[in-house]
N, C-alpha and C. Protein backbone atom coordinates (compact mmCIF):
# COMPACT_ATOMS: atom_id res chain seq x y z
N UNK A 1 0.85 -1.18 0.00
CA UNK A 1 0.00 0.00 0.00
C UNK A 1 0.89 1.23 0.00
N UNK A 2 0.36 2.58 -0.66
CA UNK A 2 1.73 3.77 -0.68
C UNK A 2 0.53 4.35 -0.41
N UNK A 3 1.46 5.07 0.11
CA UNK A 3 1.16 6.33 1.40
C UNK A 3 1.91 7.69 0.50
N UNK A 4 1.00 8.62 0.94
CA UNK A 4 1.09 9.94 0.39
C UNK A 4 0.99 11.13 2.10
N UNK A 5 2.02 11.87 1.85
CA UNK A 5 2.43 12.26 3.40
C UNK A 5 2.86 13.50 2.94
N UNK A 6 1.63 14.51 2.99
CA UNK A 6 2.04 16.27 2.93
C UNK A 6 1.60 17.00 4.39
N UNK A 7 2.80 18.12 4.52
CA UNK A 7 2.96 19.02 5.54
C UNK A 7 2.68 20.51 4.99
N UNK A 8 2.15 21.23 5.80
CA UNK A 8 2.24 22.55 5.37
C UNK A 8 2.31 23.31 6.56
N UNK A 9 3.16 24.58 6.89
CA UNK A 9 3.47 25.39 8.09
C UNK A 9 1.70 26.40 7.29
N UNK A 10 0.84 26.80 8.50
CA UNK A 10 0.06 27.92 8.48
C UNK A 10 0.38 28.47 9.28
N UNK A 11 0.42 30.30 9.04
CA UNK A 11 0.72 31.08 10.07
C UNK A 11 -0.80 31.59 10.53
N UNK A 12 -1.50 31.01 11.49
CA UNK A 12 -2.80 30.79 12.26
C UNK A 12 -2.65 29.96 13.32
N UNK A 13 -3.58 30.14 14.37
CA UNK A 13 -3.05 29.34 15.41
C UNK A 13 -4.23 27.88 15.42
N UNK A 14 -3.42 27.00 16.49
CA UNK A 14 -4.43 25.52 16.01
C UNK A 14 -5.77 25.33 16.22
N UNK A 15 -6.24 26.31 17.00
CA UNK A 15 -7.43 26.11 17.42
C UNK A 15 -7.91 26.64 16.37
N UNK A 16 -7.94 27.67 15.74
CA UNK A 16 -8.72 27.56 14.55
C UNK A 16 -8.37 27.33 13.55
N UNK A 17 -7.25 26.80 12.92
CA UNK A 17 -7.51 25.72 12.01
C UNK A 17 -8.09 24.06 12.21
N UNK A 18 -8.24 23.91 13.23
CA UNK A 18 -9.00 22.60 13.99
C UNK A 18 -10.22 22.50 14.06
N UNK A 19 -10.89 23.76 14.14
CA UNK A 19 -12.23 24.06 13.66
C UNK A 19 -12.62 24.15 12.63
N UNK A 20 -12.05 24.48 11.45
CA UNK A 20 -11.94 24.24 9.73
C UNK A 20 -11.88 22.87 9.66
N UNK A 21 -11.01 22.70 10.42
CA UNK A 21 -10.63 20.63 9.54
C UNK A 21 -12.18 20.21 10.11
N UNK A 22 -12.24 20.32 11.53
CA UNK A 22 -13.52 19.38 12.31
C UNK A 22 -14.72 19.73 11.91
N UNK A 23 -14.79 20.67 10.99
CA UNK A 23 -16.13 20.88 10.43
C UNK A 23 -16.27 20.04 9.00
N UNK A 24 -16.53 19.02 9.38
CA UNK A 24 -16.74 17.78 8.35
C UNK A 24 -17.93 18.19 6.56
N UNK A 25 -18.46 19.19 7.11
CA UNK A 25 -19.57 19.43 6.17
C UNK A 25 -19.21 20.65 5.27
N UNK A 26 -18.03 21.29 5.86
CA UNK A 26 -17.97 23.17 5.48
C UNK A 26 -16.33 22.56 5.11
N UNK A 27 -15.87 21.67 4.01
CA UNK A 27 -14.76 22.12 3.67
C UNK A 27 -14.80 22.71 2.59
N UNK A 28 -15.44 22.83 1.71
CA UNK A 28 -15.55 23.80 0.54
C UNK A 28 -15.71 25.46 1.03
N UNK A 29 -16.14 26.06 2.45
CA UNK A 29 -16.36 27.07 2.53
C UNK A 29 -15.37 27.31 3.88
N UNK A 30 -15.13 26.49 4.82
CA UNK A 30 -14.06 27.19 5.79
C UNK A 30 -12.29 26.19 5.78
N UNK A 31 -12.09 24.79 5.33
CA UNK A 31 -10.89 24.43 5.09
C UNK A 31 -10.04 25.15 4.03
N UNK A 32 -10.71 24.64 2.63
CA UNK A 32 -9.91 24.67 1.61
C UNK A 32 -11.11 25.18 0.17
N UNK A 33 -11.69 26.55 0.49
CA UNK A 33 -12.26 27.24 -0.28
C UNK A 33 -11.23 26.85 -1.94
N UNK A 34 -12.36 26.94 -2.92
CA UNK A 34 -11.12 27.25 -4.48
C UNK A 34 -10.79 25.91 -4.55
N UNK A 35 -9.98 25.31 -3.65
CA UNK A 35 -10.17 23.47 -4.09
C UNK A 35 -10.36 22.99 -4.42
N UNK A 36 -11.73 23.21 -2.95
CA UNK A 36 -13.00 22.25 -3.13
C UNK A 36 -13.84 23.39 -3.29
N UNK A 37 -14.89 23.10 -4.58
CA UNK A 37 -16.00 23.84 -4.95
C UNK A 37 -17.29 23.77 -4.35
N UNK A 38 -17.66 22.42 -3.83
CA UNK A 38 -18.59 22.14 -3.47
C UNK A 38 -18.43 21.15 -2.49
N UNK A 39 -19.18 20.91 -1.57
CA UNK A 39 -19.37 19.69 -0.61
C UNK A 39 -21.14 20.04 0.24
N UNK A 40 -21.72 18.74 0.11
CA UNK A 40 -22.56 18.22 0.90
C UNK A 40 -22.36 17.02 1.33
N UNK A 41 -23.51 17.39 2.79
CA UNK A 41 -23.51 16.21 3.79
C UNK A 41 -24.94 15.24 3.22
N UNK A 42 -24.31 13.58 3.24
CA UNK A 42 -25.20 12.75 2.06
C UNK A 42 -25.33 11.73 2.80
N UNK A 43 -26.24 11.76 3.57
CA UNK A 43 -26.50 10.74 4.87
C UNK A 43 -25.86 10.86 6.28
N UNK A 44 -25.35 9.74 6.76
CA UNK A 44 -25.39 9.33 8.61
C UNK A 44 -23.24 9.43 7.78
N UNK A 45 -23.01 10.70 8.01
CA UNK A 45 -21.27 10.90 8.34
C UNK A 45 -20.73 10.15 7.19
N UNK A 46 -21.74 11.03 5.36
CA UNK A 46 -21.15 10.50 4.60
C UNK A 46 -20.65 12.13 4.10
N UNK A 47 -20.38 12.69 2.94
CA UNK A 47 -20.07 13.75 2.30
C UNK A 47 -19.90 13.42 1.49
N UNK A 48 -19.95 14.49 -0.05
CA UNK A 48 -19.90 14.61 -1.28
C UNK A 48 -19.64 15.09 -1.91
N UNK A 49 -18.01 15.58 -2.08
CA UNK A 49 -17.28 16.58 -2.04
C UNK A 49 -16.46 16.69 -3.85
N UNK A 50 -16.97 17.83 -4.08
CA UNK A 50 -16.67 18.38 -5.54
C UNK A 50 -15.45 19.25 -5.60
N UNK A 51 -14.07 18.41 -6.45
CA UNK A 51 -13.00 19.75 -6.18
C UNK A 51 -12.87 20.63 -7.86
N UNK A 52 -11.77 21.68 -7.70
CA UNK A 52 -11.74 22.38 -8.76
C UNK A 52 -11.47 21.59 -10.25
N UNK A 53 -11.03 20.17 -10.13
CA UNK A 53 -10.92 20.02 -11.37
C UNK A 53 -12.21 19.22 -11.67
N UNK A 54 -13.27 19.26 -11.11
CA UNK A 54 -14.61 18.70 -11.80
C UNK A 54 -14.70 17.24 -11.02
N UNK A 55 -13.71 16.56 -9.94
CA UNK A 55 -14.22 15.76 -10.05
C UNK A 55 -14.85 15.15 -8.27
N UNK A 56 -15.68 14.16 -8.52
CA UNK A 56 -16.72 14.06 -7.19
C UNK A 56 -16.28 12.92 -6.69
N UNK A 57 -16.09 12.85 -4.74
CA UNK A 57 -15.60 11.45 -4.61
C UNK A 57 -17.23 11.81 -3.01
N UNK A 58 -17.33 10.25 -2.85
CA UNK A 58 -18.12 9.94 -1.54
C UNK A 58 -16.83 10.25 -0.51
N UNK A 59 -17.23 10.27 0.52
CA UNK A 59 -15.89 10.19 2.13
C UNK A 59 -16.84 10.28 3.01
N UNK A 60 -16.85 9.09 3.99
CA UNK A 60 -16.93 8.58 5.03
C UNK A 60 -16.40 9.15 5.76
N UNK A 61 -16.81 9.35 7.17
CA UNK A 61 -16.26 10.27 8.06
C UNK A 61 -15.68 8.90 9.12
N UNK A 62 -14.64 8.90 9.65
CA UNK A 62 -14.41 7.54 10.63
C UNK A 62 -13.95 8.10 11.66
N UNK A 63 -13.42 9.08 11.99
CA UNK A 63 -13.23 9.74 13.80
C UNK A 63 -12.93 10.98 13.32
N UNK A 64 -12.99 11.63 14.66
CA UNK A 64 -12.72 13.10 14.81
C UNK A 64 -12.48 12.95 16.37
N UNK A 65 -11.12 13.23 16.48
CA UNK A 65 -10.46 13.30 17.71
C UNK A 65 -10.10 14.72 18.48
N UNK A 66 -10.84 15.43 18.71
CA UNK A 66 -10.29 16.85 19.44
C UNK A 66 -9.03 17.04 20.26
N UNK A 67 -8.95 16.04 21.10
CA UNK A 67 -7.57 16.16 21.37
C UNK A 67 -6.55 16.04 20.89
N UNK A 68 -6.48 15.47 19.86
CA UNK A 68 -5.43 15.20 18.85
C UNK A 68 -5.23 16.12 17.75
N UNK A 69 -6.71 17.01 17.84
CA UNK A 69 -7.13 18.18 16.37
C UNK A 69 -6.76 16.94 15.24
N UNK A 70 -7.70 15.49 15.28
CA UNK A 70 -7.26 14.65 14.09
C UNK A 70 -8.58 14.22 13.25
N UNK A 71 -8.48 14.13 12.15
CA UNK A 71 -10.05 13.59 11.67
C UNK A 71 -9.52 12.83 10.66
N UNK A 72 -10.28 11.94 10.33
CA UNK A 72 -9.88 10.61 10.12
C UNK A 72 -11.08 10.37 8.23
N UNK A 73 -10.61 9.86 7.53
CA UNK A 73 -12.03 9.45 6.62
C UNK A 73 -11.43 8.61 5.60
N UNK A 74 -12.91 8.13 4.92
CA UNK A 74 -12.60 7.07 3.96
C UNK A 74 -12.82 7.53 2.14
N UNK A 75 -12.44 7.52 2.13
CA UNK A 75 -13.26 7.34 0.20
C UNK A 75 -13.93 5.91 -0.35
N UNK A 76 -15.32 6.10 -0.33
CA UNK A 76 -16.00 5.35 -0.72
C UNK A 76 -16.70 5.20 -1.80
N UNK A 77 -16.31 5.64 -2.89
CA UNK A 77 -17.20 6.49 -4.16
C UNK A 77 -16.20 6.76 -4.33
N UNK A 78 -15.31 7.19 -5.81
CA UNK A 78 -14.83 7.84 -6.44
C UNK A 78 -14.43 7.40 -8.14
N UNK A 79 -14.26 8.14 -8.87
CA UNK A 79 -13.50 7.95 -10.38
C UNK A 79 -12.29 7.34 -10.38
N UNK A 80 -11.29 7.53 -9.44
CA UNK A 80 -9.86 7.22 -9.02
C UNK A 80 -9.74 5.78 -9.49
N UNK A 81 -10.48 4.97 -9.02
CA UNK A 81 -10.45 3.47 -9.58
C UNK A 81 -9.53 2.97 -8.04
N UNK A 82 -9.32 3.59 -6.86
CA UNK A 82 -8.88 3.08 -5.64
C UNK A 82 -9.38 2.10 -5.07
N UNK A 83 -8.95 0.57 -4.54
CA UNK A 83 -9.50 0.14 -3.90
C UNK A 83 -9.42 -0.03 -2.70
N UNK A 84 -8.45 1.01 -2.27
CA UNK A 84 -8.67 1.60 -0.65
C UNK A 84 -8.59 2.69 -0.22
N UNK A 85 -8.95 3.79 0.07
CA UNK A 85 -8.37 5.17 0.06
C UNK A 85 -8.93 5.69 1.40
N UNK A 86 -7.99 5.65 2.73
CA UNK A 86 -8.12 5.78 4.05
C UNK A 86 -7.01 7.32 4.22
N UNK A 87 -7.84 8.21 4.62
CA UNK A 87 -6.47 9.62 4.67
C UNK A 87 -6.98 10.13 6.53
N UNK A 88 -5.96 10.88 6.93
CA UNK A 88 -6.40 11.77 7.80
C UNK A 88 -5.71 12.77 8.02
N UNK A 89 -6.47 13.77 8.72
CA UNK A 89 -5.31 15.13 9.03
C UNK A 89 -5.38 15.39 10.24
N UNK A 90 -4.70 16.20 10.53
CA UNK A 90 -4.20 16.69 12.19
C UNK A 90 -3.64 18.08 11.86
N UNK A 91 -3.93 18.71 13.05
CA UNK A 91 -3.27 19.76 13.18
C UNK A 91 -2.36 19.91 14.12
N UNK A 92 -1.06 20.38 14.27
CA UNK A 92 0.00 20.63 15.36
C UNK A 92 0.21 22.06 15.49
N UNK A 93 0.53 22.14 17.07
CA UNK A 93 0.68 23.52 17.17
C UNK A 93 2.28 23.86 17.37
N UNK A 94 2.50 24.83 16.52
CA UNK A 94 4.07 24.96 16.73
C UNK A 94 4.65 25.80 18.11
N UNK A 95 5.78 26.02 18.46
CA UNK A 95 6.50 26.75 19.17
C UNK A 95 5.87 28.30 19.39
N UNK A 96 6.02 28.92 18.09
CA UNK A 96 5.09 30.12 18.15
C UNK A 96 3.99 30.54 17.67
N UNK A 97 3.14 28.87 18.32
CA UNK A 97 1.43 29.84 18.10
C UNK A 97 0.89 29.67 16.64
N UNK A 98 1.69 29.36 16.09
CA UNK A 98 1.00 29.27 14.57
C UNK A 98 0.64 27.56 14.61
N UNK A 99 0.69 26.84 13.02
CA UNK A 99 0.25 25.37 13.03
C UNK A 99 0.90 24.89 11.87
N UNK A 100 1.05 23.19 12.07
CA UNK A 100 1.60 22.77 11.02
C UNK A 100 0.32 21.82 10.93
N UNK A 101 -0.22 21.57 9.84
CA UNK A 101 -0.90 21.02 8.92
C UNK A 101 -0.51 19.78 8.32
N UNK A 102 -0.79 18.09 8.63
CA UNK A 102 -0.41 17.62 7.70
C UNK A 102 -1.70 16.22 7.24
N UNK A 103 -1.22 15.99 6.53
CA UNK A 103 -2.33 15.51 5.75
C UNK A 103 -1.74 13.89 5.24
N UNK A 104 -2.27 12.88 5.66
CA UNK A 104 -1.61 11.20 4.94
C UNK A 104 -2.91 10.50 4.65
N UNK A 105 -2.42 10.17 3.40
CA UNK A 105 -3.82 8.93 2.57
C UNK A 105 -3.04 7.98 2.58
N UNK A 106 -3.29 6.57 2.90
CA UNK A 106 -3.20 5.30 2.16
C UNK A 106 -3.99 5.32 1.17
N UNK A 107 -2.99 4.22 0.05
CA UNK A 107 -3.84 3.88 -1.04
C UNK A 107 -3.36 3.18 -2.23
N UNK A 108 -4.51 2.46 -2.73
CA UNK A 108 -3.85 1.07 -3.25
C UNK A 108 -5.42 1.17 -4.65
N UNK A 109 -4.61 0.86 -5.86
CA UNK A 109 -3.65 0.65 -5.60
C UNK A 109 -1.89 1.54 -5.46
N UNK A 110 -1.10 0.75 -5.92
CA UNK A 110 -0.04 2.30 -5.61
C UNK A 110 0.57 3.42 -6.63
N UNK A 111 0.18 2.76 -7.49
CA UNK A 111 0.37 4.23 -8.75
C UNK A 111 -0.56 5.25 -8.30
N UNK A 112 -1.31 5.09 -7.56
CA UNK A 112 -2.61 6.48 -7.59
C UNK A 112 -1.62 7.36 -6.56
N UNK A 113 -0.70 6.96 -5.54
CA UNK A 113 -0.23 7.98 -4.69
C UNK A 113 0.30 9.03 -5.34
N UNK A 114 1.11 9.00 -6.53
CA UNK A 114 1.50 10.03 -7.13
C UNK A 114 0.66 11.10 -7.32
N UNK A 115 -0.47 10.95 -8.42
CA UNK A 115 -1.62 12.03 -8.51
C UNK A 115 -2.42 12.79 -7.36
N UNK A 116 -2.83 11.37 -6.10
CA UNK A 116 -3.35 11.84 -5.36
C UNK A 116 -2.23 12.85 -4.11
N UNK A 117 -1.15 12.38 -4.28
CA UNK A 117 -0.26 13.48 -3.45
C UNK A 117 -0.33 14.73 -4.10
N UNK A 118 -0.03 15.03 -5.65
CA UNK A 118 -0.12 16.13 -6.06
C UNK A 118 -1.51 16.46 -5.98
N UNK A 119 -2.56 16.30 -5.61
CA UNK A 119 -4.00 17.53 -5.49
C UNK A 119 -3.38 17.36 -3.99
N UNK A 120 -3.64 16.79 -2.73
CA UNK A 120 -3.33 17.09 -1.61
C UNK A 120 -2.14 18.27 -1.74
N UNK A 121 -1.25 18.16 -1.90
CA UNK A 121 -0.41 19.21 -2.27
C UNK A 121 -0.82 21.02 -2.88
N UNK A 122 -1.91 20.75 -3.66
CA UNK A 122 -2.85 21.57 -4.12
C UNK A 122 -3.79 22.02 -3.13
N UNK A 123 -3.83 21.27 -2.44
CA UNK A 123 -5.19 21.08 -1.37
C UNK A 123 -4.70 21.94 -0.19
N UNK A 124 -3.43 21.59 0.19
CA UNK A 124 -2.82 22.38 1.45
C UNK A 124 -2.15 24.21 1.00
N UNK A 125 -2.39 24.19 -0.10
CA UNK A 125 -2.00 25.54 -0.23
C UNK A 125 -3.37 26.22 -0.22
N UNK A 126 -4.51 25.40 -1.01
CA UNK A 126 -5.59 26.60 -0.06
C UNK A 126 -5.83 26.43 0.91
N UNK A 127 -5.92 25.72 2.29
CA UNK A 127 -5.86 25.65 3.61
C UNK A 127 -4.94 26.37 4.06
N UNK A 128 -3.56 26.62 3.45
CA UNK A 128 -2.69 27.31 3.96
C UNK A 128 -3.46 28.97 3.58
N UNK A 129 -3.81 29.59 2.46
CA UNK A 129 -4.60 30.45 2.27
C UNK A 129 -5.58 30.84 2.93
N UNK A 130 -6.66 30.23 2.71
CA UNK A 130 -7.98 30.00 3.72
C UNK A 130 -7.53 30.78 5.10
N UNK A 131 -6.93 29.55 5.61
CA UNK A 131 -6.63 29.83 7.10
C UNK A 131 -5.86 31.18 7.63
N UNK A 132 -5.17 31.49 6.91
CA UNK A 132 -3.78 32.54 6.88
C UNK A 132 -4.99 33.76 6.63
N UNK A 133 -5.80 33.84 6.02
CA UNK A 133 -7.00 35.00 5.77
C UNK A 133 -7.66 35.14 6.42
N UNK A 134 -8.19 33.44 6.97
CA UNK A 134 -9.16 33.78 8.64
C UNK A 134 -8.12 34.81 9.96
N UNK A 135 -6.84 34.11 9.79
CA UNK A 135 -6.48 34.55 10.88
C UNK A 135 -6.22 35.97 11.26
N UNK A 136 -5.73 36.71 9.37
CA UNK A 136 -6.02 38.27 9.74
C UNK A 136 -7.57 38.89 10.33
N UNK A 137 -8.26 38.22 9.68
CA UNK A 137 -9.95 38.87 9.87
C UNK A 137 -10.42 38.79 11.06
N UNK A 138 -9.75 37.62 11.98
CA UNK A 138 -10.08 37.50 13.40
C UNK A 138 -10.03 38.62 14.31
């Protein structure tokens, strides 16, 4: 199985980027605006999340850990042709108050880590955005 493992420094502090990630339903409007274009909530802790290049995957929600600032999910639905796609993120709080961001999918099979690292990669620069904009407006 290959694993796809991106970091990003945000200058925002963790508590509210932890509130972006843990809001399971609002990542198109408070994580990673421009991304993701669209997302709805599609049953009991499913989502249906539309990103900028047109395309739609299901995700399962499987924990959300507050103490850890970790949330956990599945891809269950998608175009990708994956037949496992388990990711989660966390937030860490650094030394001074700001956060590091990182983000790991399993997934198999293992040619898909390449592509799917590069949108995650894509993905953390608008979170890095997003967040970095909340934190002036605060």
């Amino acid at each position: 199985m290959a694993t796809a493992h991106e970091e990003i420094d945000v200058a925002a502090d963790p508590d509210t980027v932890w509130a972006a990630l843990r809001d399971f339903g609002a990542v198109d409007t408070r994580l990673a605006p421009g991304f993701v274009t669209a997302c709805r909530l599609d049953g009991d802790g499913t989502r249906v999340v539309r990103f900028v290049n047109g395309a739609e995957v299901r995700e399962a929600l499987v924990s959300i850990d507050d103490e850890r600032r970790r949330l956990a999910y599945t891809v269950v639905e998608s175009a990708l042709g994956a037949t496992h796609h388990h990711a989660s993120a966390h937030v860490e709080p650094r030394p001074d108050g700001t956060s590091r961001f990182v983000w790991i999918t399993d997934v198999l099979p293992d040619d898909l880590a390449a592509p799917i690292g590069a949108l995650m990669r894509q993905g953390l620069d608008a979170v890095k955005a997003a967040q970095e904009r909340a934190a002036i407006t605060r």
